[in-house]
Protein backbone atom coordinates (compact mmCIF):
# COMPACT_ATOMS: atom_id res chain seq x y z
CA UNK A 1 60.50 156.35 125.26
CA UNK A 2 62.45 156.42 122.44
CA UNK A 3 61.26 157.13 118.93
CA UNK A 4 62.66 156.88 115.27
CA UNK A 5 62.26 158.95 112.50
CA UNK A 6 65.08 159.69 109.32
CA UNK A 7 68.50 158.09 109.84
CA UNK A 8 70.11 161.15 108.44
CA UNK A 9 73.87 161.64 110.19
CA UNK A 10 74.74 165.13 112.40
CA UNK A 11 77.78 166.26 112.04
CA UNK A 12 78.33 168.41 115.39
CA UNK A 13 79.60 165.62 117.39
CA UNK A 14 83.30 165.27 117.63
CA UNK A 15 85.84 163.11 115.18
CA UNK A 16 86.51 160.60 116.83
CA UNK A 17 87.57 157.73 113.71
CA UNK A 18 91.20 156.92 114.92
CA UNK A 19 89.75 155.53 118.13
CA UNK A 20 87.00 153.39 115.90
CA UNK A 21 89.62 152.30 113.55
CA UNK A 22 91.92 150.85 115.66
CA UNK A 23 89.13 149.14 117.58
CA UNK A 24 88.08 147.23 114.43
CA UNK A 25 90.09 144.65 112.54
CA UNK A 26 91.41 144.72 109.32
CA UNK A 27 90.42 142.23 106.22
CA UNK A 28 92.86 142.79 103.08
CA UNK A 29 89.48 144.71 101.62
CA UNK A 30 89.47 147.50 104.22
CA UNK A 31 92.67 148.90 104.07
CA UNK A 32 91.12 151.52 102.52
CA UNK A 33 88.39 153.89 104.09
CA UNK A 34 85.91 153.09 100.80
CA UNK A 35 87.72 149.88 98.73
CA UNK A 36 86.32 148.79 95.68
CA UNK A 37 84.36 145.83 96.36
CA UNK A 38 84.41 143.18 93.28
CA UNK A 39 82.12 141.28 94.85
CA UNK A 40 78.29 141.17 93.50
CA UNK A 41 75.97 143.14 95.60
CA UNK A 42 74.01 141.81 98.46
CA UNK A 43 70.35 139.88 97.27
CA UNK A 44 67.56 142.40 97.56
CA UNK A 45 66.15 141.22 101.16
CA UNK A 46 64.25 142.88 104.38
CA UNK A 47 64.49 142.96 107.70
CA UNK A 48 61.51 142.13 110.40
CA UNK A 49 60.45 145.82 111.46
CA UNK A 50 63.19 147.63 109.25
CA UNK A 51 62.21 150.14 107.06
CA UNK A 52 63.05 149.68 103.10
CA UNK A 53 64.82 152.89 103.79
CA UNK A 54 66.69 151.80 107.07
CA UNK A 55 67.87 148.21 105.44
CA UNK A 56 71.26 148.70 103.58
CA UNK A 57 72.36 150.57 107.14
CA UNK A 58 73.03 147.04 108.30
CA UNK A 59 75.40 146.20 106.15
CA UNK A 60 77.00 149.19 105.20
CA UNK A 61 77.17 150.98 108.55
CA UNK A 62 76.50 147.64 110.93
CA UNK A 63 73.74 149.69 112.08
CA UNK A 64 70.00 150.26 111.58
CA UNK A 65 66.24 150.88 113.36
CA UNK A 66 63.71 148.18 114.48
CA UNK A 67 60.65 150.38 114.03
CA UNK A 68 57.51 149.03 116.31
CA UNK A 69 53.92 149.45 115.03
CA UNK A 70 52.25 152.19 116.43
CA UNK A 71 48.97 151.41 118.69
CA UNK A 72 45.71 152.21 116.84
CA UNK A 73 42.50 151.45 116.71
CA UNK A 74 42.72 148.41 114.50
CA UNK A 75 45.13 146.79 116.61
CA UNK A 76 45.49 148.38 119.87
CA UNK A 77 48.01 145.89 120.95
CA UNK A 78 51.89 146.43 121.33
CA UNK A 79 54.36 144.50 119.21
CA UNK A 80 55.84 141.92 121.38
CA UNK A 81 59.18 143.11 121.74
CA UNK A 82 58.10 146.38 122.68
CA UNK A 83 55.77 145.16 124.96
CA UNK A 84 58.78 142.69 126.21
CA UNK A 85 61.25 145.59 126.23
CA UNK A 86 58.54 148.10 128.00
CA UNK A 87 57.83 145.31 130.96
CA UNK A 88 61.38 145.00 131.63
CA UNK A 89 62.11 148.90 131.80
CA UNK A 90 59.66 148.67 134.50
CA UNK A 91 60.93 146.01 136.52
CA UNK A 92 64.48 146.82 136.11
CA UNK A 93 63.70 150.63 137.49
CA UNK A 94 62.06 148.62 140.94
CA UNK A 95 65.42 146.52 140.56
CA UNK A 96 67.39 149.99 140.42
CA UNK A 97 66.30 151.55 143.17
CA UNK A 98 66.89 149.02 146.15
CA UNK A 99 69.77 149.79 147.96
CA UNK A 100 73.19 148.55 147.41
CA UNK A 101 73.55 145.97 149.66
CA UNK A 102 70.42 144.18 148.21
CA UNK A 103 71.96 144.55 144.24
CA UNK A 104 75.51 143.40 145.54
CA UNK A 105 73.64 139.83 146.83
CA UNK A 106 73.48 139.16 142.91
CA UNK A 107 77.62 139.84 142.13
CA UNK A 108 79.82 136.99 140.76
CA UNK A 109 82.17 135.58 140.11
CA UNK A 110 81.73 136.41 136.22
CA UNK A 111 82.15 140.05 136.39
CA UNK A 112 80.83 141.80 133.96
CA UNK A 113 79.36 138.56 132.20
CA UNK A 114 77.06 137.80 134.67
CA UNK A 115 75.23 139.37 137.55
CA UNK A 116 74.92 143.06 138.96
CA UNK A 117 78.33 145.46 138.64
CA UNK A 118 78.80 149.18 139.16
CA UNK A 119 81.20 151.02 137.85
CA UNK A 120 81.90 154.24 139.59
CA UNK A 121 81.25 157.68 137.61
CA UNK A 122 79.26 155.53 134.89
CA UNK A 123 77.09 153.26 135.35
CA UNK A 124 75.37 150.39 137.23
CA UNK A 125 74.12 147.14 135.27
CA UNK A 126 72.87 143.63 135.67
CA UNK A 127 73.42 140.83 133.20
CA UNK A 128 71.54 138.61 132.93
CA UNK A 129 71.74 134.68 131.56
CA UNK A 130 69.81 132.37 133.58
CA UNK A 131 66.50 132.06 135.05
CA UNK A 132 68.73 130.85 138.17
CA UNK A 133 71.18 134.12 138.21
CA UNK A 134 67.90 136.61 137.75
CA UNK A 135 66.00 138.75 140.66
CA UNK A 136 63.12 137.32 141.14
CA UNK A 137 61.59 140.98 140.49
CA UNK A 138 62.92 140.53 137.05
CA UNK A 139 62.54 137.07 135.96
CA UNK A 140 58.72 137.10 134.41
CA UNK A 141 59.85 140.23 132.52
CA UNK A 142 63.21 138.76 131.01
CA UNK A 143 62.03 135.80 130.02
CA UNK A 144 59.23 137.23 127.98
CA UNK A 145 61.16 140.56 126.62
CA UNK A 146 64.23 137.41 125.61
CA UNK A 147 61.79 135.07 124.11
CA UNK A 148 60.53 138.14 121.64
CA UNK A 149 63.70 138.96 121.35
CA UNK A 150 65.38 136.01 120.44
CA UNK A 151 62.96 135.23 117.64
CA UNK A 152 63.29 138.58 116.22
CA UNK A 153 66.69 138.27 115.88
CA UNK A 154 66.36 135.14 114.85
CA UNK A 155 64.83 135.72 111.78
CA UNK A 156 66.91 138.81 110.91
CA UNK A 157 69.72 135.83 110.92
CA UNK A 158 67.65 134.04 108.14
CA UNK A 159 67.18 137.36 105.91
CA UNK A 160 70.89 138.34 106.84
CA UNK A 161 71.79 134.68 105.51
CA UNK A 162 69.51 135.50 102.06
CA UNK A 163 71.04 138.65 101.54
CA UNK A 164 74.45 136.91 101.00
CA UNK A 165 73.08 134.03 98.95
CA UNK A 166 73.19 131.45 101.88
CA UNK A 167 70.50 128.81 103.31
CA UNK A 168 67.94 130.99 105.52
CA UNK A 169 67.23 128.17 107.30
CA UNK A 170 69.07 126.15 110.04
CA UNK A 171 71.27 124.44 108.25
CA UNK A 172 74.98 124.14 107.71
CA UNK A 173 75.15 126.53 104.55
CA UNK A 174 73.22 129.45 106.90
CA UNK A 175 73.91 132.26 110.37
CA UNK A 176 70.57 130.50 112.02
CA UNK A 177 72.69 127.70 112.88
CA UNK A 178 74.74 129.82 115.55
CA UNK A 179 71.47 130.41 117.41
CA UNK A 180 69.88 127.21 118.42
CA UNK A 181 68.88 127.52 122.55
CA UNK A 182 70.41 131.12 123.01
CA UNK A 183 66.82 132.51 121.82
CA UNK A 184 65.39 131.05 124.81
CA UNK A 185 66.62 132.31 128.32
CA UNK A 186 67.80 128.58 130.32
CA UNK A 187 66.62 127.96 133.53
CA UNK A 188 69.48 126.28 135.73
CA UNK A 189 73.57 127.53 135.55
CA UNK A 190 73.75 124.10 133.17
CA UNK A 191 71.45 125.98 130.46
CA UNK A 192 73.65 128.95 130.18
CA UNK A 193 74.54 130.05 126.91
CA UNK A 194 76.50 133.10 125.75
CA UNK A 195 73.85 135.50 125.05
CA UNK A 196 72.85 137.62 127.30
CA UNK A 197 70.17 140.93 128.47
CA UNK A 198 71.89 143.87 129.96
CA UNK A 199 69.56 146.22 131.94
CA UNK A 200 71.76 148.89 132.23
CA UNK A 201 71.38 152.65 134.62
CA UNK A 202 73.47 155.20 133.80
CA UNK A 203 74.84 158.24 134.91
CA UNK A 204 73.08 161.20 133.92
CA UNK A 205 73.55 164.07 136.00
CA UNK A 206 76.51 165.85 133.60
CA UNK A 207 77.28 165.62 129.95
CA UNK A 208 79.91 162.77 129.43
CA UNK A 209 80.87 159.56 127.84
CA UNK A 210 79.59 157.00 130.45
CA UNK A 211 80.30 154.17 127.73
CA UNK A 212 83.49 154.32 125.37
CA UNK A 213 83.73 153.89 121.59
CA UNK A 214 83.44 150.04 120.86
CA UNK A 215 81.88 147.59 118.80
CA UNK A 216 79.81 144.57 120.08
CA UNK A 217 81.27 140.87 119.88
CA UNK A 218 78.53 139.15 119.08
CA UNK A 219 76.44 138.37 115.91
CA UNK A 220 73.61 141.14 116.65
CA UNK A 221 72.80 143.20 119.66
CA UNK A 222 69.72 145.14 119.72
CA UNK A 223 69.32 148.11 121.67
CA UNK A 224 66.61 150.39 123.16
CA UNK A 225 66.41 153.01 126.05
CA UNK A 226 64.57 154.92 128.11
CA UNK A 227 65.45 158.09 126.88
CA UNK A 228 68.37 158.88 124.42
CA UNK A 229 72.01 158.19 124.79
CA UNK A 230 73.28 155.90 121.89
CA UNK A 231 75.53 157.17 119.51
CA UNK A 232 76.17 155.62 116.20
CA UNK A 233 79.51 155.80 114.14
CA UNK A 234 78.34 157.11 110.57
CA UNK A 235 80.90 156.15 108.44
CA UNK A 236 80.75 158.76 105.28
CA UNK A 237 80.72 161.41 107.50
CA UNK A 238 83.13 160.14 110.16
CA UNK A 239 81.02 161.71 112.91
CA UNK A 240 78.74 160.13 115.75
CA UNK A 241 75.07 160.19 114.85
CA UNK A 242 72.87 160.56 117.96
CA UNK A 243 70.24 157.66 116.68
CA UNK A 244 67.79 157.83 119.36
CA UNK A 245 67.23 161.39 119.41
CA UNK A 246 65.96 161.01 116.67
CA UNK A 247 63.31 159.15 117.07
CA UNK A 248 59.70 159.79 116.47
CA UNK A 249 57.99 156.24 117.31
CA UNK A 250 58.82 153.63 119.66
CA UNK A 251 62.23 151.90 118.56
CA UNK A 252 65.00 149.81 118.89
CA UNK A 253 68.68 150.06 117.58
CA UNK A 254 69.99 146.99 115.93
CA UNK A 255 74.57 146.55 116.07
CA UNK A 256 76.06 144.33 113.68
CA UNK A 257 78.87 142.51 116.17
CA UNK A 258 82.58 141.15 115.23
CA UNK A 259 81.18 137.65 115.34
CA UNK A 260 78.70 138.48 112.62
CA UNK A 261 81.26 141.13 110.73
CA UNK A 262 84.04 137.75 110.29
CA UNK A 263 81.08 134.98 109.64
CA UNK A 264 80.09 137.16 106.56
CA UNK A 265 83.30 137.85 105.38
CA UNK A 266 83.08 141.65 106.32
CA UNK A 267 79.57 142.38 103.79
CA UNK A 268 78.43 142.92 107.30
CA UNK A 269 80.47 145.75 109.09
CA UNK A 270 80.56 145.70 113.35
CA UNK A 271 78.69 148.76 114.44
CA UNK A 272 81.05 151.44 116.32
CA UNK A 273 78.81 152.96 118.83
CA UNK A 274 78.79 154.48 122.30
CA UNK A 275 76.88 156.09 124.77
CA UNK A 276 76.76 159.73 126.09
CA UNK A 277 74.72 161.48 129.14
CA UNK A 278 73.51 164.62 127.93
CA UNK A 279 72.88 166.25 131.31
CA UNK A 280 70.52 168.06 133.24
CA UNK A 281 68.10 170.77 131.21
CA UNK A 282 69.64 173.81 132.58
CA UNK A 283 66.13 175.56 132.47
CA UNK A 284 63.99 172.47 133.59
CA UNK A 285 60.14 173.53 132.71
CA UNK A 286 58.02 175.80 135.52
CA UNK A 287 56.07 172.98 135.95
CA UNK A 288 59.04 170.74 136.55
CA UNK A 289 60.97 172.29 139.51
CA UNK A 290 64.56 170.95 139.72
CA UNK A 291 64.85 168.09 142.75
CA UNK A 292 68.86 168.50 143.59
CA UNK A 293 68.12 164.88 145.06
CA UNK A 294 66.68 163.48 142.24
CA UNK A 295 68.89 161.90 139.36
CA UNK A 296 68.47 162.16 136.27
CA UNK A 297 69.41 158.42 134.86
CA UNK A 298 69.20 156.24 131.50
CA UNK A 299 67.48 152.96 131.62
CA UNK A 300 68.92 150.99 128.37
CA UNK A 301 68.42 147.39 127.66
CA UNK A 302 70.34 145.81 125.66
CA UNK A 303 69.59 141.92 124.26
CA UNK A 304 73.10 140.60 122.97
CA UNK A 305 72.95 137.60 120.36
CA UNK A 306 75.91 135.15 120.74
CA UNK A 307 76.74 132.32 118.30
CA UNK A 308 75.99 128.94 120.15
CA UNK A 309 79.15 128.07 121.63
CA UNK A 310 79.84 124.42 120.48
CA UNK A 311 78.59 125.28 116.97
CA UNK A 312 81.49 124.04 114.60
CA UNK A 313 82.72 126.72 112.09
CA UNK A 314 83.37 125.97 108.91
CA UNK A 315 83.67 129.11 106.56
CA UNK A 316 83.71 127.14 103.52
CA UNK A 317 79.99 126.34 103.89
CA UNK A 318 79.32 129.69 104.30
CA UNK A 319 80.49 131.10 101.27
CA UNK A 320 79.09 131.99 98.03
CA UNK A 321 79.13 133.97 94.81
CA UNK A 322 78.70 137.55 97.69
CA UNK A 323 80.73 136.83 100.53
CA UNK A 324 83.63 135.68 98.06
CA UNK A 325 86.46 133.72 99.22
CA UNK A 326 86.80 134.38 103.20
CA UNK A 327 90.31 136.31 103.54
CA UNK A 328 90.41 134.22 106.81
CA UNK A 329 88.94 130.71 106.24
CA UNK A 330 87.84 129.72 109.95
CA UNK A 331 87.44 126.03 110.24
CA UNK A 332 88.24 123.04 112.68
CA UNK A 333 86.95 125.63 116.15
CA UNK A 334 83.76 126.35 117.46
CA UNK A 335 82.18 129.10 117.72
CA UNK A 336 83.02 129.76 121.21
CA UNK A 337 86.92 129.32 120.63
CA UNK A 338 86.24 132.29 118.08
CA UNK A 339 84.53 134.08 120.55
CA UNK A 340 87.62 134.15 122.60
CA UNK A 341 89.94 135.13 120.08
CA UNK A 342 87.45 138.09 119.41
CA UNK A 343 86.65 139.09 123.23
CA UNK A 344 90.84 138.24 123.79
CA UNK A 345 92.14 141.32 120.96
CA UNK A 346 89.55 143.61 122.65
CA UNK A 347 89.15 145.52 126.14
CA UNK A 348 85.91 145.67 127.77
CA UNK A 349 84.30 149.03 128.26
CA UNK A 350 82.11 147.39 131.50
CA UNK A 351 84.97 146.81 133.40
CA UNK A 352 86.05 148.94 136.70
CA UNK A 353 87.85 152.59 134.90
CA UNK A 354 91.56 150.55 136.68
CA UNK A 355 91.29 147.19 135.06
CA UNK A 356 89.96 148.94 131.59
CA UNK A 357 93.16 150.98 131.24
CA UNK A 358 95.25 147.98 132.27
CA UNK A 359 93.54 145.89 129.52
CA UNK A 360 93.84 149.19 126.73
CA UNK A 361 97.82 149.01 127.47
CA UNK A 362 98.12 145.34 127.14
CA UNK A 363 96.48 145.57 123.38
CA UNK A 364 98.77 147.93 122.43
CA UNK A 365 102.12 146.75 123.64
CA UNK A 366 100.72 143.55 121.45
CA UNK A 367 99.84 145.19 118.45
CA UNK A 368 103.04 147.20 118.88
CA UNK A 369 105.28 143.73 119.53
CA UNK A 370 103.09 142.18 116.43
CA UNK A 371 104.02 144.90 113.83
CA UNK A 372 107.42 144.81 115.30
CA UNK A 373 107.87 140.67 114.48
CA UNK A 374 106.28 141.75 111.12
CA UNK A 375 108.43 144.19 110.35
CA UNK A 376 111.40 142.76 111.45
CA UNK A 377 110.71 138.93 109.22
């Protein structure tokens, strides 16, 4: 499982910043790699199971490390979102291996937003966002590993709201009012909400890219897998940081998402990230014979927190002394209208390899139409 230790950037993985850059929008303060910010700094806070050291990651990077308590003696118990996260590794491996025509009973309609998918050369996944839509060999696990979950990231809402001088509660003034039922998974197709848990099974027989550089839509996304993959954009060194490799004890990844990133006025940047197979050991151990039939996958889970779609916005009560005036004052939508702008200026890297490329050429003959109105008035 994986493990964290320091969060201390390598620098042998390719450049890849122009593709990160044009993925993430622009407020008036970023034109610049490293603006000066006039704003006051963020309110000393903490996270739930964040190092001190790991906290200003968040922020500053959109990324950081849920650390679990290690087992001992004293309290021989897991954490409950490890224990939730470890449960569903397990049933979603038993889901995994059925065959094809059993996964492909639980397709929709919803593509990629609901349901099992598969896209050739990568990956295979199930989302997940009803008791209704689930496996039964996966419901008793999702439920629990999204009811840990969903607190969790609950209350790293609250802290997130404290660290820019808002209410930590519920209310109006606070980011815990975008939560309300998505911390619990619904029962019926009525109860859906937009968050969601991705069980994903990836490729892993070569080294490759079997997810592309993006950044999450949500408000937070926390990740964790079976064995390492995830790949973090470090900012100051413009490099991808292979997070999970270096772990020590059992963790998670936490993503800032573009949701989050425009509620906070960009104090909170989305986390660029994406996910590599690092192949087959070439020498596999003595003991460890290579099976030419066995494959060597990642299990990842992913729980993605979505703002509560009729949630009103109104950025005005959201601001204070640290977030400063919004450059883009968002009121009189909801927070699933914003959602849709977001998700609509973006292409999604879970699509079918055809229909991705369609969507990448679309966005840029946009942007390319946009600049030319601009330039042009």
């Amino acid at each position: 499982m994986a493990t964290e230790t320091s969060q201390q950037p390598s620098h042998h993985a390719p450049l890849l910043s122009r593709i990160i850059s044009h993925l993430r929008p622009k407020s008036k303060a970023q034109i610049q790699d490293f603006p000066i910010d006039p704003r006051p700094p963020l309110r000393p806070y903490s996270l739930p199971l964040v190092l001190s050291q790991h906290t200003p990651n968040l922020a500053f990077q959109g990324w950081t490390t849920v650390s679990f308590p290690v087992p001992s003696s004293e309290c021989p118990s897991q954490h409950p979102v490890h224990r939730g996260f470890e449960n569903l590794f397990e049933s979603s491996k038993a889901f995994f291996d059925q065959p094809f025509e059993e996964k492909e009973k639980w397709k929709t309609k919803l593509g990629s937003e609901e349901g099992w998918s598969r896209v050739e050369g990568e990956k295979e996944f199930i989302t997940i966002r009803t008791i209704e839509g689930t496996p039964e060999i996966l419901r008793d696990a999702a439920k629990q590993c999204w009811a840990a979950a969903g607190d969790l990231m609950d209350a790293m809402l609250g802290r997130v709201s404290e660290s820019l001088d808002m209410d930590g509660g519920e209310g109006e003034g606070g980011l815990r009012q975008f939560v309300g039922p998505c911390k619990r998974l619904g029962e019926m197709k009525r109860d859906r909400t937009p968050t969601m848990l991705r069980l994903f099974r990836y490729e892993g027989d070569e080294s490759k890219i079997v997810a592309e550089p993006h950044s999450d839509l949500g408000l937070l996304s926390m990740v964790m897998g079976a064995t390492p993959g995830l790949e973090v954009w470090d900012i100051p060194s413009k490099s991808w940081f292979p997070i999970e490799k270096t772990y020590q004890q059992p963790s998670a990844s936490l993503l800032v998402g573009r949701q989050l990133e425009r509620l906070t006025n960009f104090r909170y940047r989305a986390g660029g990230h994406q996910v590599r197979s690092y192949g087959v050991p070439t020498s596999p151990p003595p003991s460890q014979p290579s099976d030419p039939k066995k494959h060597n996958y990642r299990y990842s889970i992913v729980f993605v927190l979505r703002a509560h779609s009729p949630v009103a916005i109104d950025t005005d009560a959201l601001t204070t002394p640290v977030t400063g005036d919004f450059h883009t004052p968002i009121k009189g939508i909801t927070a699933g209208q914003m959602f849709e702008q977001i998700r609509g200026a973006h292409f999604n890297i879970n699509t079918n390899l055809e229909e991705r490329d369609k969507q990448k050429r679309l966005l840029i003959e946009s942007r390319q139409k946009a600049a030319a109105a601009k330039g042009s008035g």
